[in-house]
C-alpha atoms as a PDB file:
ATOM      1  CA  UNK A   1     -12.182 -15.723   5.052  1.00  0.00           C
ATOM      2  CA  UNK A   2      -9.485 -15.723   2.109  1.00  0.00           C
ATOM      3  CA  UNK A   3      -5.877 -14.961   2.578  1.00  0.00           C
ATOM      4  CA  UNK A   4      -6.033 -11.804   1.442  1.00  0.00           C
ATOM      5  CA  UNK A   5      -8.704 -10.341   3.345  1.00  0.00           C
ATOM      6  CA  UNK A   6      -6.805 -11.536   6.891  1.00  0.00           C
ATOM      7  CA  UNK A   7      -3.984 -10.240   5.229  1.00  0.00           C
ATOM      8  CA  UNK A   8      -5.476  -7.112   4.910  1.00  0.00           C
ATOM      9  CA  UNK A   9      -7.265  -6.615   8.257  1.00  0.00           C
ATOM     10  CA  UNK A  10      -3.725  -7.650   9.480  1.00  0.00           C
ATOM     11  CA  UNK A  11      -2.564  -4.376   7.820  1.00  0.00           C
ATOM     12  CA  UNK A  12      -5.367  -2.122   8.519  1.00  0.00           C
ATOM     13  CA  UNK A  13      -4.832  -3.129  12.522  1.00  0.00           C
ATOM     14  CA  UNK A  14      -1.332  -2.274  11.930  1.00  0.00           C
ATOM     15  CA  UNK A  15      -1.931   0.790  10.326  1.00  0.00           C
ATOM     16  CA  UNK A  16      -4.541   1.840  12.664  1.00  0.00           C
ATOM     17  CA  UNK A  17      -1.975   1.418  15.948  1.00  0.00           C
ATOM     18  CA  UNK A  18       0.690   2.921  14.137  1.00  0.00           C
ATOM     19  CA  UNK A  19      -1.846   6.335  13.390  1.00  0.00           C
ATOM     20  CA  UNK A  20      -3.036   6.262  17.177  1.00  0.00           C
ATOM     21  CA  UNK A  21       0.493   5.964  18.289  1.00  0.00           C
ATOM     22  CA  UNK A  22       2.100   8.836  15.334  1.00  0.00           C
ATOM     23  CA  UNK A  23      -0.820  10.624  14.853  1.00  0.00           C
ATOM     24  CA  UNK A  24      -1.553  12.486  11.725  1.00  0.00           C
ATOM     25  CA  UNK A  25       0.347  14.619   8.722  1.00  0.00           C
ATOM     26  CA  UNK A  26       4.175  13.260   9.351  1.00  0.00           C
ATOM     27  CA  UNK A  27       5.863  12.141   5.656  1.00  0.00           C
ATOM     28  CA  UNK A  28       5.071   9.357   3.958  1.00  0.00           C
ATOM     29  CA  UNK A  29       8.235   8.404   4.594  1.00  0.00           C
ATOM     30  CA  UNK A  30       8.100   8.376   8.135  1.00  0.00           C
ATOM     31  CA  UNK A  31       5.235   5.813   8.048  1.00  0.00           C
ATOM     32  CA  UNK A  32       6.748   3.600   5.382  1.00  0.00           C
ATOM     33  CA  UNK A  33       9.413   2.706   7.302  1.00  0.00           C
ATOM     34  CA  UNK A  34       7.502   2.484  10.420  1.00  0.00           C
ATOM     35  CA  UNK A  35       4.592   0.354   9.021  1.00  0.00           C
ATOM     36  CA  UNK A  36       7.444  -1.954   7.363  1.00  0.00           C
ATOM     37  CA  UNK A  37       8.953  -2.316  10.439  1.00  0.00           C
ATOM     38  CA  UNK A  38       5.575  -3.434  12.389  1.00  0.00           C
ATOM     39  CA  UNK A  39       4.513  -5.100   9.656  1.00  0.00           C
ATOM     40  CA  UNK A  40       7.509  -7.438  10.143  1.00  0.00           C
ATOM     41  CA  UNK A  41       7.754  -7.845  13.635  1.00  0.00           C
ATOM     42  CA  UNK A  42       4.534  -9.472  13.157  1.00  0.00           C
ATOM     43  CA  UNK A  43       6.397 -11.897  11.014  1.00  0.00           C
ATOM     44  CA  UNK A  44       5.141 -10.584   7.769  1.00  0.00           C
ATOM     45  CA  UNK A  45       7.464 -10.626   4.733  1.00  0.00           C
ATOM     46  CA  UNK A  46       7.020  -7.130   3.378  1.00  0.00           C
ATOM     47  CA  UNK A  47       9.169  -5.493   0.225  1.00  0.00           C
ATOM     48  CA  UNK A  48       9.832  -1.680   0.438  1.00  0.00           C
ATOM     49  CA  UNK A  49       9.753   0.467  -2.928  1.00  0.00           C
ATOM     50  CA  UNK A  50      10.004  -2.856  -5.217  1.00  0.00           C
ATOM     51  CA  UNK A  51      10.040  -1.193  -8.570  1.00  0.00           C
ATOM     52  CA  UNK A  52       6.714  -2.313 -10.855  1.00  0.00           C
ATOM     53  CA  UNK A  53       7.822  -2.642 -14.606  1.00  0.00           C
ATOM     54  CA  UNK A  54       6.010  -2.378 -17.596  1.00  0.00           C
ATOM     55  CA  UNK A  55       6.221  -5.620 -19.770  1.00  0.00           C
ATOM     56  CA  UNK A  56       4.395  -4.472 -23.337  1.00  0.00           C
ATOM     57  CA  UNK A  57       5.051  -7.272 -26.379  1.00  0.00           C
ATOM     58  CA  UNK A  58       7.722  -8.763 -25.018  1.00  0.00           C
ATOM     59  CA  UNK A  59       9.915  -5.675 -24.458  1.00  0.00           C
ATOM     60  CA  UNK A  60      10.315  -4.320 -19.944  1.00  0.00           C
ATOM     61  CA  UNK A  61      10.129  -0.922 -19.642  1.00  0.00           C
ATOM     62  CA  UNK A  62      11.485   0.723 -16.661  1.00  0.00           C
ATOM     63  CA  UNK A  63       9.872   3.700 -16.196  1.00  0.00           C
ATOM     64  CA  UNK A  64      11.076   4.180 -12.712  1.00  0.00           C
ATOM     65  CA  UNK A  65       7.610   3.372 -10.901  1.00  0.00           C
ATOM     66  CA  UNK A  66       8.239   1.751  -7.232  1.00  0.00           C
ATOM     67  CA  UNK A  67       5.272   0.279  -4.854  1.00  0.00           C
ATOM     68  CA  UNK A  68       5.633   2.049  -1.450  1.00  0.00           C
ATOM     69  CA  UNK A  69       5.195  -1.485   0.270  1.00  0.00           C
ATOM     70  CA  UNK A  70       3.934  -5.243  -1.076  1.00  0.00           C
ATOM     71  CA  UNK A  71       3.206  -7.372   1.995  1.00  0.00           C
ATOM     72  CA  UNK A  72       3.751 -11.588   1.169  1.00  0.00           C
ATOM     73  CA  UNK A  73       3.717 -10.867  -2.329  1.00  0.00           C
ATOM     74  CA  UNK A  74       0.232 -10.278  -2.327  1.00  0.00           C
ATOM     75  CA  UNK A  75      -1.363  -7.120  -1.199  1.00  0.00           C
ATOM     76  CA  UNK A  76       0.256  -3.643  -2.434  1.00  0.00           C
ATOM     77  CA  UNK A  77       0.393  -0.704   0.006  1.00  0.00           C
ATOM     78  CA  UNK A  78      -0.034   2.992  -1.133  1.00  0.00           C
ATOM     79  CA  UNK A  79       0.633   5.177   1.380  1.00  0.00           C
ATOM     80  CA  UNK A  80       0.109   9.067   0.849  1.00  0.00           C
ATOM     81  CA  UNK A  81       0.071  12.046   3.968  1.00  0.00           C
ATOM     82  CA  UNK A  82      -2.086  14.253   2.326  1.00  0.00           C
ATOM     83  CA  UNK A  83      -5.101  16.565   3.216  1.00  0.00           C
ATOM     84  CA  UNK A  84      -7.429  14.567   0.533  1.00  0.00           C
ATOM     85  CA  UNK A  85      -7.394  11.296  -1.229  1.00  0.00           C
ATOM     86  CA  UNK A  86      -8.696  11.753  -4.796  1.00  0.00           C
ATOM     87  CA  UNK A  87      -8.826  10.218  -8.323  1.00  0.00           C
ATOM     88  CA  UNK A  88      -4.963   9.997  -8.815  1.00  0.00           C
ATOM     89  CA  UNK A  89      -3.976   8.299  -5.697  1.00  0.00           C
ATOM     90  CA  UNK A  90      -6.487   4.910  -6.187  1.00  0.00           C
ATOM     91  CA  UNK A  91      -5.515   4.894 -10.106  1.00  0.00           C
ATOM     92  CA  UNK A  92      -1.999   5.093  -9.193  1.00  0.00           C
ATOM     93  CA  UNK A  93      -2.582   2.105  -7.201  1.00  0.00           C
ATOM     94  CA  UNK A  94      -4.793   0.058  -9.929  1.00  0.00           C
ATOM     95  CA  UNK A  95      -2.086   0.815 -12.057  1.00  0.00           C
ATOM     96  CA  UNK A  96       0.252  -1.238 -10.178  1.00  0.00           C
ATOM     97  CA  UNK A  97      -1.838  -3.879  -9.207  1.00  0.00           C
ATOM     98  CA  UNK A  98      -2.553  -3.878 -13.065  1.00  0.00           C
ATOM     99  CA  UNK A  99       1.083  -4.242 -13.734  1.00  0.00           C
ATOM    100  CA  UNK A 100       2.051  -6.806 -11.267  1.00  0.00           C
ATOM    101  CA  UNK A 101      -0.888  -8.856 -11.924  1.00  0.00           C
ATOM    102  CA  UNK A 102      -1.787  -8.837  -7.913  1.00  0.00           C
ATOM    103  CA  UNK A 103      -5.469  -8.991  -7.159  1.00  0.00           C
ATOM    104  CA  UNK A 104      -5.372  -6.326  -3.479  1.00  0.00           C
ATOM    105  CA  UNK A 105      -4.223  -2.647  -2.921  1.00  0.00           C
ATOM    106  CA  UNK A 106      -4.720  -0.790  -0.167  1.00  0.00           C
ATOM    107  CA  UNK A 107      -4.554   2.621  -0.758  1.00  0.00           C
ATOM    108  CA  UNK A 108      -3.290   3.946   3.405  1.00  0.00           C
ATOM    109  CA  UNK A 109      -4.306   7.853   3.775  1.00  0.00           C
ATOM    110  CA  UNK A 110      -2.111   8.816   7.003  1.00  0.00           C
ATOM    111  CA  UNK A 111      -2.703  12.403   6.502  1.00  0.00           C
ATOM    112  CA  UNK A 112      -6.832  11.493   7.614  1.00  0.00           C
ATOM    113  CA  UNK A 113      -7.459  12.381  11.325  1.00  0.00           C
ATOM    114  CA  UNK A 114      -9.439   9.462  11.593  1.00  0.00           C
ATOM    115  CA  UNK A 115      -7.652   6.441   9.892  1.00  0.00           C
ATOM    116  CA  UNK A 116     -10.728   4.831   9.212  1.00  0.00           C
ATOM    117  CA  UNK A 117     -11.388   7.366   6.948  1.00  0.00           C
ATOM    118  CA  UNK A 118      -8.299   7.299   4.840  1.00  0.00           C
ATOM    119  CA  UNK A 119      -8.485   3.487   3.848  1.00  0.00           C
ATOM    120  CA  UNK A 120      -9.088   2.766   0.673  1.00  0.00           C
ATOM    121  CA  UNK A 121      -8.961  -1.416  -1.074  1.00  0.00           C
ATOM    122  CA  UNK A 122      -8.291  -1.224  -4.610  1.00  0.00           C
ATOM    123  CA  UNK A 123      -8.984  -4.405  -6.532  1.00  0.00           C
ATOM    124  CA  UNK A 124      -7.884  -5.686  -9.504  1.00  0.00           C
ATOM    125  CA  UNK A 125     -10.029  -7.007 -11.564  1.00  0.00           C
ATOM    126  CA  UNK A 126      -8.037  -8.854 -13.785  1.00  0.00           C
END
């Protein structure tokens, strides 16, 4: 198995014991910092709201876009409380992943009563 797919069923475990323990439909906010905080007590290097420029011809723009969480530089974490994932939420995250050049995204859904259901990978392409 790569790197980034134990990296990522690192992260879904974490995010799975953090939902049992929470539950559903707190803010985003509330599991960002919990889930950072997890996430590095299990000695992962994690980056909370590391803004994501645009670099077009040369020129960065800073349009004020932030990543909710990028674990070892390598996987980008989306995390949304809402009632639905749709469209939006997994471009948001391409769009990102697009701009950072990293290959993983996982789009987290803690607003889902069943975290299974609100896990999303996005994957760049490139």
């Amino acid at each position: 198995m790569n790197q980034h797919n134990l990296l990522a069923r690192e992260i879904v475990d974490t995010s799975y014991k953090l939902h049992t323990r929470l539950g559903p439909g707190l803010l985003e906010s509330v599991y960002e910092a919990v889930l950072s905080h997890e996430l590095t007590k299990r000695g992962l290097k994690i980056e909370r709201q590391p803004p994501v420029p645009i670099v077009y011809d040369g020129i960065k723009f800073d349009e004020g876009f932030r990543a909710d969480i990028v674990v070892e530089n390598m996987i980008i974490l989306e995390l949304k409380s809402v009632e639905k994932v749709n469209r939006s939420h997994k471009k948001q995250l391409l769009t990102y992943l697009k701009l950072t050049g990293m290959r993983l995204g996982l789009l987290i859904n803690f607003g889902e009563a069943w975290i299974k259901d609100g896990i999303y990978r996005v994957v760049n392409r490139l």
